[in-house]
C-alpha atoms as a PDB file:
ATOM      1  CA  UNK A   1      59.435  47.174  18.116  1.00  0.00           C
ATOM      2  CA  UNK A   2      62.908  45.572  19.876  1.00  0.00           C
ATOM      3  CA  UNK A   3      65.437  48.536  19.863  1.00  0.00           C
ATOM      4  CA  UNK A   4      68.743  49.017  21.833  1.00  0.00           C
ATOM      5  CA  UNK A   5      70.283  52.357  22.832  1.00  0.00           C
ATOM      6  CA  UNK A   6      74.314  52.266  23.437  1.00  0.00           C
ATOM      7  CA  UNK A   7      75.603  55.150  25.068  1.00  0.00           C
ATOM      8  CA  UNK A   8      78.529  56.370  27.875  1.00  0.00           C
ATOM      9  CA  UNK A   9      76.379  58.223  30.177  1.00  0.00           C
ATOM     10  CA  UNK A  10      77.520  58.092  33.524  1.00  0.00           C
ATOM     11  CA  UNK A  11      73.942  57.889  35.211  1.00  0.00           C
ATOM     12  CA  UNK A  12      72.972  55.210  37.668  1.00  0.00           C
ATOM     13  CA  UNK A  13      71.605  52.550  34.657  1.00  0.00           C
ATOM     14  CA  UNK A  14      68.051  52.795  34.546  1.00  0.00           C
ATOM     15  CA  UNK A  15      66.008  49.503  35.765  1.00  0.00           C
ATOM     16  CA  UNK A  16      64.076  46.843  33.824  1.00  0.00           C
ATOM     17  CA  UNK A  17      60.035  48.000  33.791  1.00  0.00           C
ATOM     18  CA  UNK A  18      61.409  51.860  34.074  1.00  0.00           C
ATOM     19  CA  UNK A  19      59.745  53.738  31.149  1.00  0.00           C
ATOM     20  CA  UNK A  20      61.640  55.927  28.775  1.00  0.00           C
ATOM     21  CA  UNK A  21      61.233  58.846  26.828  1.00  0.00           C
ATOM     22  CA  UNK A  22      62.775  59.693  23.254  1.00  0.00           C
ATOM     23  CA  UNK A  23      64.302  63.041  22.546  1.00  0.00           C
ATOM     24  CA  UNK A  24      65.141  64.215  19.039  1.00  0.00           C
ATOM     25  CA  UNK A  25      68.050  66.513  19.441  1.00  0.00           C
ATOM     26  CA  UNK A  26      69.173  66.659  15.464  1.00  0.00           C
ATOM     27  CA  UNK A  27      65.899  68.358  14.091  1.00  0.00           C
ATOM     28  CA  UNK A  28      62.846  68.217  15.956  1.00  0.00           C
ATOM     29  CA  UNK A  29      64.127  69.291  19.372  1.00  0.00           C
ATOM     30  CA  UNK A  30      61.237  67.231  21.115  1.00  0.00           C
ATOM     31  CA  UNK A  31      60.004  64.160  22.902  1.00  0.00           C
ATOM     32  CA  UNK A  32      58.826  61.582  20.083  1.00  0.00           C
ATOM     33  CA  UNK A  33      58.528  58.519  21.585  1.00  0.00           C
ATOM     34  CA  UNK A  34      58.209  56.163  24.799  1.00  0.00           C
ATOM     35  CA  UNK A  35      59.387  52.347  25.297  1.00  0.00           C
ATOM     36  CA  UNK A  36      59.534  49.880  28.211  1.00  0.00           C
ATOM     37  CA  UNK A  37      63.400  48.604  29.604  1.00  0.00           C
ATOM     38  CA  UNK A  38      63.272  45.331  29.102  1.00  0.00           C
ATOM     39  CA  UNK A  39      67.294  45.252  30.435  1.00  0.00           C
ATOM     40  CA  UNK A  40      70.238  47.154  31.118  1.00  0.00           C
ATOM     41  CA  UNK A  41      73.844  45.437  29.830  1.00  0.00           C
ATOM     42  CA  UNK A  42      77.137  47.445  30.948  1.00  0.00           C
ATOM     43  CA  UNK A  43      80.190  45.628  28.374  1.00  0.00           C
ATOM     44  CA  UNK A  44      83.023  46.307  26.867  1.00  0.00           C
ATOM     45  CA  UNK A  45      83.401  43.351  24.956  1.00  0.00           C
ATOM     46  CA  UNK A  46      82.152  44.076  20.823  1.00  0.00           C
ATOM     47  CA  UNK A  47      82.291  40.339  20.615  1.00  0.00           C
ATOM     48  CA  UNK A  48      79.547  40.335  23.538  1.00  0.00           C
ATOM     49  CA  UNK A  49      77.546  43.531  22.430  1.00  0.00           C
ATOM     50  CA  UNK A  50      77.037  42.875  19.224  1.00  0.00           C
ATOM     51  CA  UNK A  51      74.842  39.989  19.475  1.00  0.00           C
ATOM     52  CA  UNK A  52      73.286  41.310  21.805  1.00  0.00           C
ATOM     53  CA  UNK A  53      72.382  44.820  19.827  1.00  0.00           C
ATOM     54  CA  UNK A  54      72.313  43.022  16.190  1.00  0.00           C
ATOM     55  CA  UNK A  55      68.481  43.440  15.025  1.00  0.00           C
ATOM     56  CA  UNK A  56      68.153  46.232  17.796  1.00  0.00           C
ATOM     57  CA  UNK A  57      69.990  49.221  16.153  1.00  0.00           C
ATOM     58  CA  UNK A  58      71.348  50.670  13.237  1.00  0.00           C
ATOM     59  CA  UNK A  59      74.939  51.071  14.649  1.00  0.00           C
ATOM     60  CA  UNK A  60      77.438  48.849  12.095  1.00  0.00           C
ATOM     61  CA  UNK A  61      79.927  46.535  13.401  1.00  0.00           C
ATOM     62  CA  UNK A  62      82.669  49.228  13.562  1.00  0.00           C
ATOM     63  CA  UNK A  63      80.283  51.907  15.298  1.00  0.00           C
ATOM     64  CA  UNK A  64      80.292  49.116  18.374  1.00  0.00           C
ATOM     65  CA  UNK A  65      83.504  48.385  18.083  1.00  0.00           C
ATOM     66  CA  UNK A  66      84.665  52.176  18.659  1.00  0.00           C
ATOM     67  CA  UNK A  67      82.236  52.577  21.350  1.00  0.00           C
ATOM     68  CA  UNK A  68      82.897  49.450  22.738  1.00  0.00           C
ATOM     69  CA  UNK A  69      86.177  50.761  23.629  1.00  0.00           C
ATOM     70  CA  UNK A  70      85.489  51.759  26.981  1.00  0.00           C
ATOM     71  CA  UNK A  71      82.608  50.527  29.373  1.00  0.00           C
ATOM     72  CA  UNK A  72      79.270  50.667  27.348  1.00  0.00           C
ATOM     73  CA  UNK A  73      75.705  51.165  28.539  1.00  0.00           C
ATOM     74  CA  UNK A  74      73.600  48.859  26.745  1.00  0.00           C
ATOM     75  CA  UNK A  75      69.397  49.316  27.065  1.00  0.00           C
ATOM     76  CA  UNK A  76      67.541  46.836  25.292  1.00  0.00           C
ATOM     77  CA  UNK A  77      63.713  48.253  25.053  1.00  0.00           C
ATOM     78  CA  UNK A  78      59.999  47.987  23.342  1.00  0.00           C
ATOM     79  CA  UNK A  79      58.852  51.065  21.887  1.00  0.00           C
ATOM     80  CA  UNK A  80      55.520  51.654  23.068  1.00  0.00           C
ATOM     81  CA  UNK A  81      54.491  54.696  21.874  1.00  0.00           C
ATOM     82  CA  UNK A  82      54.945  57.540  19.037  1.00  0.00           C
ATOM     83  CA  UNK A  83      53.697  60.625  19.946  1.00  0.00           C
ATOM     84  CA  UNK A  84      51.569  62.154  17.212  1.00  0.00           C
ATOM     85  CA  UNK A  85      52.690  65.387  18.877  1.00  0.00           C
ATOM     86  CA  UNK A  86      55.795  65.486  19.668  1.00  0.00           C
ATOM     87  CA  UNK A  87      56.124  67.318  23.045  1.00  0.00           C
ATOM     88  CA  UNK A  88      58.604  70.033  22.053  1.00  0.00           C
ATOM     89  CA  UNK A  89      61.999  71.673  24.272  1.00  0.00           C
ATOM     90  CA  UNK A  90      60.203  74.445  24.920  1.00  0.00           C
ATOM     91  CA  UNK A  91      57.461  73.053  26.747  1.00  0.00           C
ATOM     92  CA  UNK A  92      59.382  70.555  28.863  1.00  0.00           C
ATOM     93  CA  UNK A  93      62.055  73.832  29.536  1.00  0.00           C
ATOM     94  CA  UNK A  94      58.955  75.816  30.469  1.00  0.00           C
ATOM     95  CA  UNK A  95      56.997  73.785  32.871  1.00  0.00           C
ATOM     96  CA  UNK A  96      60.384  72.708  34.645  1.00  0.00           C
ATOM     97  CA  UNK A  97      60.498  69.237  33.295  1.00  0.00           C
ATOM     98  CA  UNK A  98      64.221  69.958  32.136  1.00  0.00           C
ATOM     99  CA  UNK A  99      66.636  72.256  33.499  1.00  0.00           C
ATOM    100  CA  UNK A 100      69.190  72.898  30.157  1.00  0.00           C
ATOM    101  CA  UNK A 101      69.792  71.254  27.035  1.00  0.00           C
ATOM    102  CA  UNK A 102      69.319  67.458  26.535  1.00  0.00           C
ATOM    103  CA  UNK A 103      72.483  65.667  25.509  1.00  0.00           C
ATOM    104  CA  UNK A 104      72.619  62.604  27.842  1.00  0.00           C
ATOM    105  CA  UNK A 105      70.074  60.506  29.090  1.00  0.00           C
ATOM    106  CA  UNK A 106      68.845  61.451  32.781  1.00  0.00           C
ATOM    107  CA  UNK A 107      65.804  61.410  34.897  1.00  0.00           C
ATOM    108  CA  UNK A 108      63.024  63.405  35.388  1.00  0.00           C
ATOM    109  CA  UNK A 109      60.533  63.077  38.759  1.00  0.00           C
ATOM    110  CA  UNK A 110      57.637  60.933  39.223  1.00  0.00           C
ATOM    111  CA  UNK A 111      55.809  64.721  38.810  1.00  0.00           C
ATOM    112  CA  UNK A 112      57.470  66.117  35.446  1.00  0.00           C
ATOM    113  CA  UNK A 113      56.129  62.426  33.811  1.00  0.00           C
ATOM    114  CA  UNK A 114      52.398  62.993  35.173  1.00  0.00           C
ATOM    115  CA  UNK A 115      52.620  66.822  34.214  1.00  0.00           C
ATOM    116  CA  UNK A 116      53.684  65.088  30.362  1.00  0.00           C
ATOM    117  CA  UNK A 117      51.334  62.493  30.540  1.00  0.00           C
ATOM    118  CA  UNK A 118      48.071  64.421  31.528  1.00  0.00           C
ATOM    119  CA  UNK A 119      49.295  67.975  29.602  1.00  0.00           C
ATOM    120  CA  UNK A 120      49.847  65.685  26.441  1.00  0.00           C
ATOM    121  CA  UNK A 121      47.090  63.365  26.314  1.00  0.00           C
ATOM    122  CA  UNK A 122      49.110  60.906  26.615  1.00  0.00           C
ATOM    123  CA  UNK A 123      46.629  57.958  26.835  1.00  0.00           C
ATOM    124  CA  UNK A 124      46.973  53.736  27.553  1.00  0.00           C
ATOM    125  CA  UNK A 125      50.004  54.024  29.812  1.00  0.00           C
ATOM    126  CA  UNK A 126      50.009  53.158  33.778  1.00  0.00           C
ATOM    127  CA  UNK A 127      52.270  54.938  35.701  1.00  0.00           C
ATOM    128  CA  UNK A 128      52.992  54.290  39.311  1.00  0.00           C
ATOM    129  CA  UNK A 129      54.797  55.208  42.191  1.00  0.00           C
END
């Protein structure tokens, strides 16, 4: 499935290929799902995200147009996988994955994904250095 995340985080913009990781803050509190960057759009322009972001997202015309007024960070993606276990806050606070509560994208290490991915059995994904 084609999906776009808009957001204002001030982290270096992920790269195309990077994998991403899903994290219900509103009522699950956990990882859910993964997806593949397929690119990375940084615009301010409604006129030029919309088209872009039109069959990706659920966002209406006047959500991008208030976000769209200042610099947006636009990830286009392919949702890969949904967990069937959602790997929950506690775990990834436990183990060190995450330092705090999750509110903004960010990064984890090459480490904290292999510590998910063999603790979860998460299966038919290549990751590589």
């Amino acid at each position: 499935m084609k999906q776009a995340y808009l957001c204002h985080a001030k982290l270096k913009s992920p790269c195309s290929g990077d994998i991403v990781m899903f994290y219900r803050s509103h009522d699950t509190k956990a990882i859910t799902t993964l997806g593949v960057i397929e690119s990375v759009h940084h615009l301010d322009d409604v006129d030029k995200i919309v088209p872009l972001v039109s069959k990706r997202t659920v966002y209406s015309f006047d959500d991008i147009s208030v976000m769209s007024g200042k610099m947006t960070k636009i990830i286009l993606f392919r949702s890969a996988i949904h967990l069937e276990q959602p790997i929950p806050y506690g775990w990834l606070n436990d183990e060190g994955v995450i330092n705090g509560q999750i509110q903004t994208i960010r990064s984890i290490s090459d480490d904290s994904f292999r510590k998910i991915m063999d603790e979860w059995g998460i299966k038919n994904c290549i990751y590589a250095d």
